[in-house]
Protein backbone atom coordinates (compact mmCIF):
# COMPACT_ATOMS: atom_id res chain seq x y z
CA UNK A 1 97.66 163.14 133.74
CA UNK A 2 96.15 161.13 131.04
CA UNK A 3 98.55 158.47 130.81
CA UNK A 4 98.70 158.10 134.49
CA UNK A 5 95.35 156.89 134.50
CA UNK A 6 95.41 155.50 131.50
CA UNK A 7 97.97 152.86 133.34
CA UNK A 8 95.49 152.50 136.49
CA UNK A 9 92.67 151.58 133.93
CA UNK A 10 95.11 149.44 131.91
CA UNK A 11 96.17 147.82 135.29
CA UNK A 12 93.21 147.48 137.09
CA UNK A 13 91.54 145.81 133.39
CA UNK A 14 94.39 143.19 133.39
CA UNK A 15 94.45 142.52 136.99
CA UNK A 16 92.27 139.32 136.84
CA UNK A 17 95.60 137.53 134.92
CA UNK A 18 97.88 137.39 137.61
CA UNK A 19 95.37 135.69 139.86
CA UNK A 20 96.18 131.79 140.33
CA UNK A 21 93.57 129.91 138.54
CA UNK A 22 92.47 126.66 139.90
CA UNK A 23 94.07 123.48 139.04
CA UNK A 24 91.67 120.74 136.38
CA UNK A 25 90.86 118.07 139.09
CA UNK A 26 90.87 120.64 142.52
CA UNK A 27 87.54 120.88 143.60
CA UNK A 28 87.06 124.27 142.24
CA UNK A 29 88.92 123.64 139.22
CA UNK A 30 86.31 121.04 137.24
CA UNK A 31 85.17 121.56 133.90
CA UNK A 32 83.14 124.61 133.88
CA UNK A 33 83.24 125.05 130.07
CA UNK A 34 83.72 121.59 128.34
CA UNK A 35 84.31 122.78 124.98
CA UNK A 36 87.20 124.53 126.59
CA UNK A 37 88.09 120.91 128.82
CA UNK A 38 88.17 119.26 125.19
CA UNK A 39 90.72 121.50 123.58
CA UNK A 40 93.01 121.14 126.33
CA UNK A 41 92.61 117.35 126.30
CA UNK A 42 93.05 117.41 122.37
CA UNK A 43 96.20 119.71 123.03
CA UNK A 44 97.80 117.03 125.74
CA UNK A 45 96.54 114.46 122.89
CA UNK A 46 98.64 116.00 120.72
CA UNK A 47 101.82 116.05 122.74
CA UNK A 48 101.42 112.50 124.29
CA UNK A 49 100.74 111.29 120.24
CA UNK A 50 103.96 112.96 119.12
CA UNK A 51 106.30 111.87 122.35
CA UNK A 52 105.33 108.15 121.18
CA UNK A 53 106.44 109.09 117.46
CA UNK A 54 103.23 109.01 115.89
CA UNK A 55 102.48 111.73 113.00
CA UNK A 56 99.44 113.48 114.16
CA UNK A 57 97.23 116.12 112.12
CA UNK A 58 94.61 117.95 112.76
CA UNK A 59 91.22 118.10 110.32
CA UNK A 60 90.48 121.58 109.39
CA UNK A 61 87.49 122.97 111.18
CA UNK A 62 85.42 120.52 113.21
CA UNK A 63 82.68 119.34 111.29
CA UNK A 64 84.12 115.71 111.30
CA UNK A 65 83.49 113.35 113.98
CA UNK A 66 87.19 112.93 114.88
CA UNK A 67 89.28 115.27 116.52
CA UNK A 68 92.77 114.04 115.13
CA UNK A 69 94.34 111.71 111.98
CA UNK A 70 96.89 109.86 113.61
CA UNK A 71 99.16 108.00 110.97
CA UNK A 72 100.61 105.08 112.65
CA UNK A 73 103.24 104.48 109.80
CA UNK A 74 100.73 101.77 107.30
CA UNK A 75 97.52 103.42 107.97
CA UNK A 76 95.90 106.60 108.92
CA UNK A 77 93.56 106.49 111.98
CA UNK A 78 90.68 108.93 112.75
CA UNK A 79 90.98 109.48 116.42
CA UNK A 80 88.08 111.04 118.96
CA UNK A 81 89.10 112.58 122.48
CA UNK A 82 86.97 112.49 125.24
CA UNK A 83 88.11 114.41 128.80
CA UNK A 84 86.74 113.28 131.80
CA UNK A 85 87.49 114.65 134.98
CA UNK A 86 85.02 114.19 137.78
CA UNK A 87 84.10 110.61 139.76
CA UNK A 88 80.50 109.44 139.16
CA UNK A 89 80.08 106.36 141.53
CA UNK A 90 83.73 105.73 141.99
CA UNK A 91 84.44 106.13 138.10
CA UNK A 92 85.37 108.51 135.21
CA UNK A 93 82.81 108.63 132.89
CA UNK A 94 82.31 109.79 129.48
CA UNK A 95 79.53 108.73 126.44
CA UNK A 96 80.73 107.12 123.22
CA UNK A 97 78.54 109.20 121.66
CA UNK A 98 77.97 112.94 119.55
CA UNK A 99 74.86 114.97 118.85
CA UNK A 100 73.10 113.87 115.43
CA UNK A 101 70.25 116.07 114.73
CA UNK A 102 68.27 115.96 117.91
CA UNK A 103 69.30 113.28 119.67
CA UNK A 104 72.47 111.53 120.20
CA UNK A 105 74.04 108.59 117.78
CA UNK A 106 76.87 106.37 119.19
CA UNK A 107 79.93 106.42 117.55
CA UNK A 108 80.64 103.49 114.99
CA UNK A 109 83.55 102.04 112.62
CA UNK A 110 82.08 104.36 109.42
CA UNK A 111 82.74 107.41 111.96
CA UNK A 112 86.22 106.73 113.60
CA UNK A 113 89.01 104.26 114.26
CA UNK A 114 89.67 104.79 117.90
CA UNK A 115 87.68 107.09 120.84
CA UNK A 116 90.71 108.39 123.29
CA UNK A 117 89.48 109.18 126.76
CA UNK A 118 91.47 111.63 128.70
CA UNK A 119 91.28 111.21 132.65
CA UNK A 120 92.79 114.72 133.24
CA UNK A 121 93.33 114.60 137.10
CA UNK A 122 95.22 111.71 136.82
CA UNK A 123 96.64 112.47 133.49
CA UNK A 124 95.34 108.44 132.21
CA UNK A 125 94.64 107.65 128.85
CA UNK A 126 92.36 104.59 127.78
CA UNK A 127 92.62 104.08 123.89
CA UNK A 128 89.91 102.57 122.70
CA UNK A 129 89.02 100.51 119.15
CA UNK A 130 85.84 101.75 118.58
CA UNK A 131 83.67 98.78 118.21
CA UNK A 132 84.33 98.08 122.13
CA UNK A 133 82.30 101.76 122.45
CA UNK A 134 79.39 100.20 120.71
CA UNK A 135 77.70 97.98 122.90
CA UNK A 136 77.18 100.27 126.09
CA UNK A 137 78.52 103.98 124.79
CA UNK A 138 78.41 104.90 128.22
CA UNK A 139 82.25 104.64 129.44
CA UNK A 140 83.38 103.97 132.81
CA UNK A 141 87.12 104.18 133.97
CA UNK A 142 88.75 103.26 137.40
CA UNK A 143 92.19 104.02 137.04
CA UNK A 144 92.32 104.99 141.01
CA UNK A 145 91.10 101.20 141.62
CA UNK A 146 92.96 97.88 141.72
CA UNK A 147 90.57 95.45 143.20
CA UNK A 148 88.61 95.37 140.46
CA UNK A 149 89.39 94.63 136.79
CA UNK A 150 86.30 96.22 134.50
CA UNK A 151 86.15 95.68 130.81
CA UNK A 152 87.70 98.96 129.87
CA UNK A 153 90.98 98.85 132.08
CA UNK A 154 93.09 96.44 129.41
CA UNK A 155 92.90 99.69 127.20
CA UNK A 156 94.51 101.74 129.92
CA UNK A 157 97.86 103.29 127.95
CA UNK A 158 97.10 100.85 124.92
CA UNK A 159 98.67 103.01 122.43
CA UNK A 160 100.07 99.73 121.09
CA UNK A 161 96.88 99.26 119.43
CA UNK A 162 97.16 101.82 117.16
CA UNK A 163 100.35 101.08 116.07
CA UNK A 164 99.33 97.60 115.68
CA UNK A 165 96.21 98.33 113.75
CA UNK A 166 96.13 97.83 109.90
């Protein structure tokens, strides 16, 4: 008698896993946590780094303001990762920028190498050099658009530039 409901309570407790979750990018499946959003970003970060054959590590805890090292084979890179996945006026948007004391403090060559932004519904990456961050942190992305070239769409993909950078 005990173990039989010991199994209903077991069952009934582990129920909520075998309910579909929501997709990220369905209406009901946006970023409700987004510390949670950026470790699954950092995670696809990871794999997309490796695929293109670059040696990735990860800094122990996160008290740095980069998420990843990424050595590009003559230099190691500290790399940021932003997720975005919501439009804001027809764009993807994320800040350039992390909490220092406060306020906020926009991210500059003594703190990283490159900011990543990760448009998760469409699975888009924009690699950034950091020092095009600086002048307006605020970032806007339009992957979904053609008509209209903004200053951030040449980084679309550009992992070149970290394989190029010395």
């Amino acid at each position: 008698m005990g173990t039989k409901s010991g199994v209903k309570q077991s069952e009934s407790h582990y129920s909520h896993l075998s309910q579909k979750r929501p997709r990220i990018g369905h209406p009901q499946g946006r970023f409700r946590n987004t510390k949670r959003a950026g470790e699954r970003s950092e995670a696809a970060f990871l794999c997309k780094a490796a695929e293109l054959g670059f040696a990735v590590a990860k800094p122990w805890g996160d008290s740095e303001r980069y998420d990843f090292i990424v050595d590009n084979g003559r230099r190691l890179l500290r790399v940021q990762v932003k997720a975005t996945d919501s439009l804001r006026a027809q764009a993807y948007e994320t800040r350039a920028t992390y909490t220092a004391g406060k306020g906020r403090a926009v991210y500059s060559r003594r703190d990283i190498d490159f900011l990543v932004a990760h448009v998760v519904p469409l699975d888009v990456w924009y690699v950034l050099p950091v020092e095009v961050c600086a002048p307006a942190p605020m970032l806007r992305f339009y992957p979904h658009r053609k008509a209209k070239q903004t200053r951030l769409e040449k980084f679309k993909e550009a992992w070149e530039l970290m394989r190029e950078n010395k």
